[in-house]
Protein backbone atom coordinates (compact mmCIF):
# COMPACT_ATOMS: atom_id res chain seq x y z
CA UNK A 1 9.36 -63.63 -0.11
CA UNK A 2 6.13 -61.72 0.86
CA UNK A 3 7.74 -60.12 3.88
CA UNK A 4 10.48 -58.83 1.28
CA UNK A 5 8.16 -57.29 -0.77
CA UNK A 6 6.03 -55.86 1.62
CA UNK A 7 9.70 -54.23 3.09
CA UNK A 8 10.30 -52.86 -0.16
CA UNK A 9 6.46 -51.55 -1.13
CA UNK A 10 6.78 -49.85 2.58
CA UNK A 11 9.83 -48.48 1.65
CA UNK A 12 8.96 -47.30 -1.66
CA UNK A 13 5.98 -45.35 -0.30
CA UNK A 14 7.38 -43.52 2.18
CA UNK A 15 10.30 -42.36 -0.05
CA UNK A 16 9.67 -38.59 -1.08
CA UNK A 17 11.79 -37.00 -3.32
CA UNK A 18 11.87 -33.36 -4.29
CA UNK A 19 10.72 -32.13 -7.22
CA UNK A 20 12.77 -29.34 -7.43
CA UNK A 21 15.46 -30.92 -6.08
CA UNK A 22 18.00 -29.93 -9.98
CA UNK A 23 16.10 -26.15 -8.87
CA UNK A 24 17.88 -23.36 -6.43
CA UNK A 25 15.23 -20.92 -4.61
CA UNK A 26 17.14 -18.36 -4.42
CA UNK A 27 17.75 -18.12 -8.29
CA UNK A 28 13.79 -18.88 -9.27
CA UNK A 29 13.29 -15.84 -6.61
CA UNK A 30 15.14 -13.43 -9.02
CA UNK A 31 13.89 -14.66 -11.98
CA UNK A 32 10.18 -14.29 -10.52
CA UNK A 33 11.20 -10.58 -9.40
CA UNK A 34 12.87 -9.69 -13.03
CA UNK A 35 10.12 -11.02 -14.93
CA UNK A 36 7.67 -9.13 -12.71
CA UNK A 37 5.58 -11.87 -12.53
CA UNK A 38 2.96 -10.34 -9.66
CA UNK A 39 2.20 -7.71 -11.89
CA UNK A 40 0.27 -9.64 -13.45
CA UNK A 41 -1.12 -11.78 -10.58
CA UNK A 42 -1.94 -8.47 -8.78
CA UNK A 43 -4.48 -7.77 -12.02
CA UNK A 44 -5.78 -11.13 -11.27
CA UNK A 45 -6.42 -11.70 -7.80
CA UNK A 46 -5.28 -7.75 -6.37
CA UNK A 47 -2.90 -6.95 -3.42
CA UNK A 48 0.19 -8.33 -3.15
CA UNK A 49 -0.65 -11.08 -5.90
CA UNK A 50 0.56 -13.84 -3.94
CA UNK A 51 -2.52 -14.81 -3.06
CA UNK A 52 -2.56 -16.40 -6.05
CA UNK A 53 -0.70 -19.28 -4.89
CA UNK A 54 -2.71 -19.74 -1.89
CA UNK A 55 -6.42 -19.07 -3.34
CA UNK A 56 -8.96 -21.92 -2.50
CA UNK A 57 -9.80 -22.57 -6.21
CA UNK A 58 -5.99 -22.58 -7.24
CA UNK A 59 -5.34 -24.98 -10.36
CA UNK A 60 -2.03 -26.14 -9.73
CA UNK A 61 -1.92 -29.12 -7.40
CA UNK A 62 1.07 -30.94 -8.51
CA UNK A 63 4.61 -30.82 -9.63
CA UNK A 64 3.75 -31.27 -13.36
CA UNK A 65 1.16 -28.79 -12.92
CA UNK A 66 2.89 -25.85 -11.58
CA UNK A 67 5.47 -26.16 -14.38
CA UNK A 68 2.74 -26.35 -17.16
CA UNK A 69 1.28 -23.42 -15.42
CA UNK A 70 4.80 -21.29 -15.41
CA UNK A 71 5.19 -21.96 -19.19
CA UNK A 72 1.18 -20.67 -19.62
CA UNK A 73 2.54 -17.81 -17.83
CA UNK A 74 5.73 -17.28 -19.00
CA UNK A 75 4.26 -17.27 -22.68
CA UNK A 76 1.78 -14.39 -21.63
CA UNK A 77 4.98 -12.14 -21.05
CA UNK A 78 6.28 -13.89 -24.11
CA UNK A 79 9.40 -15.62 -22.29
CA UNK A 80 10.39 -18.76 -23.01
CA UNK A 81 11.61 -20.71 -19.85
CA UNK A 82 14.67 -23.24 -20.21
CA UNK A 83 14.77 -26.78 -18.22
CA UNK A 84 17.02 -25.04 -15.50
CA UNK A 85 14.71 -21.59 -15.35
CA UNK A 86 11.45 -23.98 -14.32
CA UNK A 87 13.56 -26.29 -12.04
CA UNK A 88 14.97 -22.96 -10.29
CA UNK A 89 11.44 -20.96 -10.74
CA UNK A 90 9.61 -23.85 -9.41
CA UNK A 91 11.98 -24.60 -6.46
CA UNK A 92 10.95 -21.17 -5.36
CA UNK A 93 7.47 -21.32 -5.57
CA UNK A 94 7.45 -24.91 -4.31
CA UNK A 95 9.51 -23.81 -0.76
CA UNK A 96 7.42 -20.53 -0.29
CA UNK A 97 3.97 -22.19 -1.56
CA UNK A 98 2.91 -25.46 -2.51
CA UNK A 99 4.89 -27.88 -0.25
CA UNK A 100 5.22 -30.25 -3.20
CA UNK A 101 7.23 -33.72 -1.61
């Protein structure tokens, strides 16, 4: 019974699932470029305003996060995101960025 549930805590850890995984890249990609949101970043943090993303004292260091931090955003511009516009935002910034697992 122990070395069952030691299989299946073993198991359990090592399973990673994608956050993003209801999200397509390529989609969130667009919808990043439409709603222009680097203008913005580029007042922030200057040049391309990626570096945003990749900034030592970033405040987005999880899933949940990143998506609380798109609707911040979002609401600055005064868009409201659906459940499918974060999945599909956040699948892009989570392949070209974070790394979320």
């Amino acid at each position: 019974m122990k070395k069952t549930l030691a299989i299946l805590l073993l198991l359990c850890g090592t399973a990673q699932a994608d956050p993003f995984a209801k999200g397509n890249a390529q989609v969130g990609q667009k919808l990043f470029e439409q709603t222009k949101c680097n203008r913005c970043h580029i007042g922030k943090v200057g040049g391309d305003g990626n570096a945003i993303f990749t900034r030592p004292d970033r405040i987005v260091h999880n899933p949940k996060q990143l998506i609380d931090r798109m609707h911040a955003c979002s609401g600055a511009i005064g868009k409201t995101l659906t459940d499918q516009e974060d999945q599909d935002l956040g699948a892009y910034l989570n392949q070209k960025f974070y790394k979320f697992q």
